[in-house]
C-alpha atoms as a PDB file:
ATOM      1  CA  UNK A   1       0.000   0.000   0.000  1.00  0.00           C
ATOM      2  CA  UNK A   2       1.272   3.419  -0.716  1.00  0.00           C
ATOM      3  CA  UNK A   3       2.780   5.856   1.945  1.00  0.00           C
ATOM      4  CA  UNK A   4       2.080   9.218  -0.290  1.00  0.00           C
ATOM      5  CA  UNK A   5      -0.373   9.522  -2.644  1.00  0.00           C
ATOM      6  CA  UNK A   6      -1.415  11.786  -4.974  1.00  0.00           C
ATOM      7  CA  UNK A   7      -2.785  15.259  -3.284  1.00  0.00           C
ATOM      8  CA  UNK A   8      -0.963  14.773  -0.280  1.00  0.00           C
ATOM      9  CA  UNK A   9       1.663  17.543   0.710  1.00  0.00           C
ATOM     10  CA  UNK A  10       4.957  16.378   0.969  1.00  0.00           C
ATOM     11  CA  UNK A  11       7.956  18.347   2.477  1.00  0.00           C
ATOM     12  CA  UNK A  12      11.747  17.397   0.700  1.00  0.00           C
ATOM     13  CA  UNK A  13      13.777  16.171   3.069  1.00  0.00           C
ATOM     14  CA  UNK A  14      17.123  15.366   1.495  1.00  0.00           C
ATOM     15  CA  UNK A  15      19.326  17.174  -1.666  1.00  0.00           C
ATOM     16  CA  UNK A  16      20.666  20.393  -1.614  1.00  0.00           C
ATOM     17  CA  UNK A  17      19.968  23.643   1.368  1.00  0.00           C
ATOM     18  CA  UNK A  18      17.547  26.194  -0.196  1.00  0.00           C
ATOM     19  CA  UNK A  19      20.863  28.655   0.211  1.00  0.00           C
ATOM     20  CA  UNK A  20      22.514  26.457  -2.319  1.00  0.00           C
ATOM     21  CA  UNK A  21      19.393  26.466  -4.954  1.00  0.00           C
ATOM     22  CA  UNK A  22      18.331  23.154  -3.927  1.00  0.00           C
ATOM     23  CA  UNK A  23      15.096  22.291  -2.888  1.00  0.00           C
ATOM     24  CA  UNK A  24      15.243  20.632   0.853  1.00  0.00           C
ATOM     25  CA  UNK A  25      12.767  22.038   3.349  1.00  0.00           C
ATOM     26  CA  UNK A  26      10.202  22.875   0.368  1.00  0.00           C
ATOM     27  CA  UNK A  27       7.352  21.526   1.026  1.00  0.00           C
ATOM     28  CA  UNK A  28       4.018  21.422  -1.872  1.00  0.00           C
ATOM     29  CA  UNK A  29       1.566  19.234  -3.159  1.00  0.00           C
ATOM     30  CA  UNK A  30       1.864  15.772  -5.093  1.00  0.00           C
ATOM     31  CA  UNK A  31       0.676  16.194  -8.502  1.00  0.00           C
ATOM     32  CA  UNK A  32       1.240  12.896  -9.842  1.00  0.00           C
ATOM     33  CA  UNK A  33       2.760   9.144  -8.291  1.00  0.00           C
ATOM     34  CA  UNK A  34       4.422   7.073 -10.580  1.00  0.00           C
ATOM     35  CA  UNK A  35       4.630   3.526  -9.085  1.00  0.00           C
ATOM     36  CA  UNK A  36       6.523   1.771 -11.031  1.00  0.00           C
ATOM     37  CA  UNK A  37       9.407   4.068 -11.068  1.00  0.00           C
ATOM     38  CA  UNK A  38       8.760   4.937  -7.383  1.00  0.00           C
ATOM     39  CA  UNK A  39       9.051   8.395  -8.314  1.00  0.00           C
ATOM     40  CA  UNK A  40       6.714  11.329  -7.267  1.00  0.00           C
ATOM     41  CA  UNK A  41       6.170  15.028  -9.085  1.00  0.00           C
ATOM     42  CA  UNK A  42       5.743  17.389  -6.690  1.00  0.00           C
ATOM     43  CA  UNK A  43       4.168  20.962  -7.542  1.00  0.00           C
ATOM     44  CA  UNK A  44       6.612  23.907  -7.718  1.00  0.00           C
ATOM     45  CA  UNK A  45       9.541  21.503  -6.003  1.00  0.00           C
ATOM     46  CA  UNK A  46      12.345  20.370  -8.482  1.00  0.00           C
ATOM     47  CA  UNK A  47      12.430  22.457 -11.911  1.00  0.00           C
ATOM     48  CA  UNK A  48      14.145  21.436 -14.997  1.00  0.00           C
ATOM     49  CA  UNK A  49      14.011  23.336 -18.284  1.00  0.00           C
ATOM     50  CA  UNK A  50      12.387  21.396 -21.254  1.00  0.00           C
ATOM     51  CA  UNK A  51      13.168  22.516 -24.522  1.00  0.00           C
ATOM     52  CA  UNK A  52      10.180  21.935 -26.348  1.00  0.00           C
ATOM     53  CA  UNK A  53      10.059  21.617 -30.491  1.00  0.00           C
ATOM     54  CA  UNK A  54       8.352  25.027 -31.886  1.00  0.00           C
ATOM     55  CA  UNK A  55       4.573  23.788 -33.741  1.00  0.00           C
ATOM     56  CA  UNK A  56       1.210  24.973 -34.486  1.00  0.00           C
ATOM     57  CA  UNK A  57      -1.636  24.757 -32.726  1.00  0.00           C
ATOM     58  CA  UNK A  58      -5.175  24.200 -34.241  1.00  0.00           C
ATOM     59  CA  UNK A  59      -5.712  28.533 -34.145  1.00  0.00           C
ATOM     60  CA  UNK A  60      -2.372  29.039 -36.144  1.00  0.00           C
ATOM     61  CA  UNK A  61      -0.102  29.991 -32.917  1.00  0.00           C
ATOM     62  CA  UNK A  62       3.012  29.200 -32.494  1.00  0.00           C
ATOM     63  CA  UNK A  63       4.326  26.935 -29.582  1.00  0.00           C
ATOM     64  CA  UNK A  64       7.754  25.726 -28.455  1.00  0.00           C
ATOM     65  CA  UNK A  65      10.998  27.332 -27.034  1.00  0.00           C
ATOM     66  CA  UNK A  66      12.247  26.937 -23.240  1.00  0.00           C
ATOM     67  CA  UNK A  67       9.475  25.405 -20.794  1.00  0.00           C
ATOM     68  CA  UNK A  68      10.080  24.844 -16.851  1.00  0.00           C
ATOM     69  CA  UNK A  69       8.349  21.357 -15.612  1.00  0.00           C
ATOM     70  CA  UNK A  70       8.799  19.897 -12.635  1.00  0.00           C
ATOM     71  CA  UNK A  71      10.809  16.794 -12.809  1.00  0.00           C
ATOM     72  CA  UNK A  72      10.093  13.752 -10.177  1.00  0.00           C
ATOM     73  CA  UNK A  73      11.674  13.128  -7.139  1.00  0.00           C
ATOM     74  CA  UNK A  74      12.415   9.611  -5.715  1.00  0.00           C
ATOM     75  CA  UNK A  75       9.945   8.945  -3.252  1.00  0.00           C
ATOM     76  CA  UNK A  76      12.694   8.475  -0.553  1.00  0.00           C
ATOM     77  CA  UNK A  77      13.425  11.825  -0.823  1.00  0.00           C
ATOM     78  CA  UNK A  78      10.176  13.140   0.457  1.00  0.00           C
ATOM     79  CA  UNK A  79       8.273  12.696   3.663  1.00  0.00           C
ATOM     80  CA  UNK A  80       4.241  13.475   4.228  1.00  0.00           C
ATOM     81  CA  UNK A  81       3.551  16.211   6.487  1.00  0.00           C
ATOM     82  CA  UNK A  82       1.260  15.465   9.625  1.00  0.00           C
ATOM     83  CA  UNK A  83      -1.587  17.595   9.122  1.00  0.00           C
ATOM     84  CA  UNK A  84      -1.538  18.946  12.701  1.00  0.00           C
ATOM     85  CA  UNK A  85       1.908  20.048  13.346  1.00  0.00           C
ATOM     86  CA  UNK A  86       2.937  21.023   9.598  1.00  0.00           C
ATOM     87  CA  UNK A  87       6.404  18.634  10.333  1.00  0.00           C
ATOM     88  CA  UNK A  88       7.393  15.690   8.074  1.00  0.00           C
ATOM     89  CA  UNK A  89       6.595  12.840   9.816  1.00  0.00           C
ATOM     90  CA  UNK A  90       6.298   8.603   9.066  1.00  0.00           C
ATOM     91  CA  UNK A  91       2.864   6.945   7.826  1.00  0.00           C
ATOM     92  CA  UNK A  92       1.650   4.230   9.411  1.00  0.00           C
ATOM     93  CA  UNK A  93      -1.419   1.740   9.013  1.00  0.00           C
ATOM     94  CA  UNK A  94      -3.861   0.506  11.001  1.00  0.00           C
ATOM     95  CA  UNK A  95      -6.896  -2.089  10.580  1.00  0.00           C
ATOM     96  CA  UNK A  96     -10.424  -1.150  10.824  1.00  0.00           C
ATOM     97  CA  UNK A  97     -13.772  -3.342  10.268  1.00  0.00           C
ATOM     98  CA  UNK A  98     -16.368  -1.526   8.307  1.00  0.00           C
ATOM     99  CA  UNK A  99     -19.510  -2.924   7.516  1.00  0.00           C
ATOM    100  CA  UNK A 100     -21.715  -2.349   4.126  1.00  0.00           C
ATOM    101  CA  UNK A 101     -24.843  -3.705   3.391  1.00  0.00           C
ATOM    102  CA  UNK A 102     -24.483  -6.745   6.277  1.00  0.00           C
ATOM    103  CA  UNK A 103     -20.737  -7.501   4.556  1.00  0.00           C
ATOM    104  CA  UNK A 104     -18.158  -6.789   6.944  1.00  0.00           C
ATOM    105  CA  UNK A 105     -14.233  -5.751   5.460  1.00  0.00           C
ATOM    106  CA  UNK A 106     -10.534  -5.183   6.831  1.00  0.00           C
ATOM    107  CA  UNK A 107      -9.726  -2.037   5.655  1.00  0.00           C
ATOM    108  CA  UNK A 108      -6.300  -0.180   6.013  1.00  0.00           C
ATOM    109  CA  UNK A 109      -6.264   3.381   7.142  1.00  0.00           C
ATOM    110  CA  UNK A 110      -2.929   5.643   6.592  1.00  0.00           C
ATOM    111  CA  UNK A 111      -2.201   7.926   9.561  1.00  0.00           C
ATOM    112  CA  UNK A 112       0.326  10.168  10.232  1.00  0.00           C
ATOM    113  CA  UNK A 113       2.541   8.706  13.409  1.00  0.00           C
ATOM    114  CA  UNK A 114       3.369  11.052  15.814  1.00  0.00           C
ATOM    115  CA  UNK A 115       6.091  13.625  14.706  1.00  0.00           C
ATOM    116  CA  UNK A 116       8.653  14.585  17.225  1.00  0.00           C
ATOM    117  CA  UNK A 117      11.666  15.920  16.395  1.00  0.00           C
ATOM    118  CA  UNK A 118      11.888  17.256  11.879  1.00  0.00           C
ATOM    119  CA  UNK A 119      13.118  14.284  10.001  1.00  0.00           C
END
């Protein structure tokens, strides 16, 4: 089961100090979770430049030149922030019954563990 999903805000918690143009301490919001690379895009955290082939759009205007994306970040690199103290903190899971319709189901929960000292 995953630990971050997308829409959850994630702080960066390894790479280069903000005073050396990196990115650690940023936190933002996961746009997009790819699993099989392990790999999360988080909004306004890690920008490349894309150089982008200039075309034509339906309307006749002209597209292409130098774009800024965000790139994705190993998902090791991040850590979800607990919602109450605003600190990056572990996930954990825990089993709850919930019954439907007379049908009773294990379902996991994610929680944020308690967060102490910043990770």
């Amino acid at each position: 089961m995953a630990n971050i999903k997308k829409g959850d805000v994630v702080q960066v918690i390894t790479g280069k100090s903000q005073a050396r143009g990196g990115d650690r301490g940023k936190q933002g919001r996961v746009i997009e979770v790819q699993v099989e690379k392990n790999r999360v895009i988080v909004e306004g955290i890690n920008f490349v430049k894309k150089h982008v082939r200039v075309g034509q759009t339906q309307r006749g205007t002209k597209t292409g030149g130098i774009e800024t994306v965000e790139a994705p970040i190993h998902v090791s690199n991040v850590a979800l922030i607990d919602p109450e103290t605003k600190k990056p903190t572990r996930v954990g899971f825990r089993v709850e019954q919930v019954t439907k319709d007379g049908v009773t189901k294990n379902v996991r929960i994610r929680y944020a563990k308690k967060s102490g000292k910043d990770l």
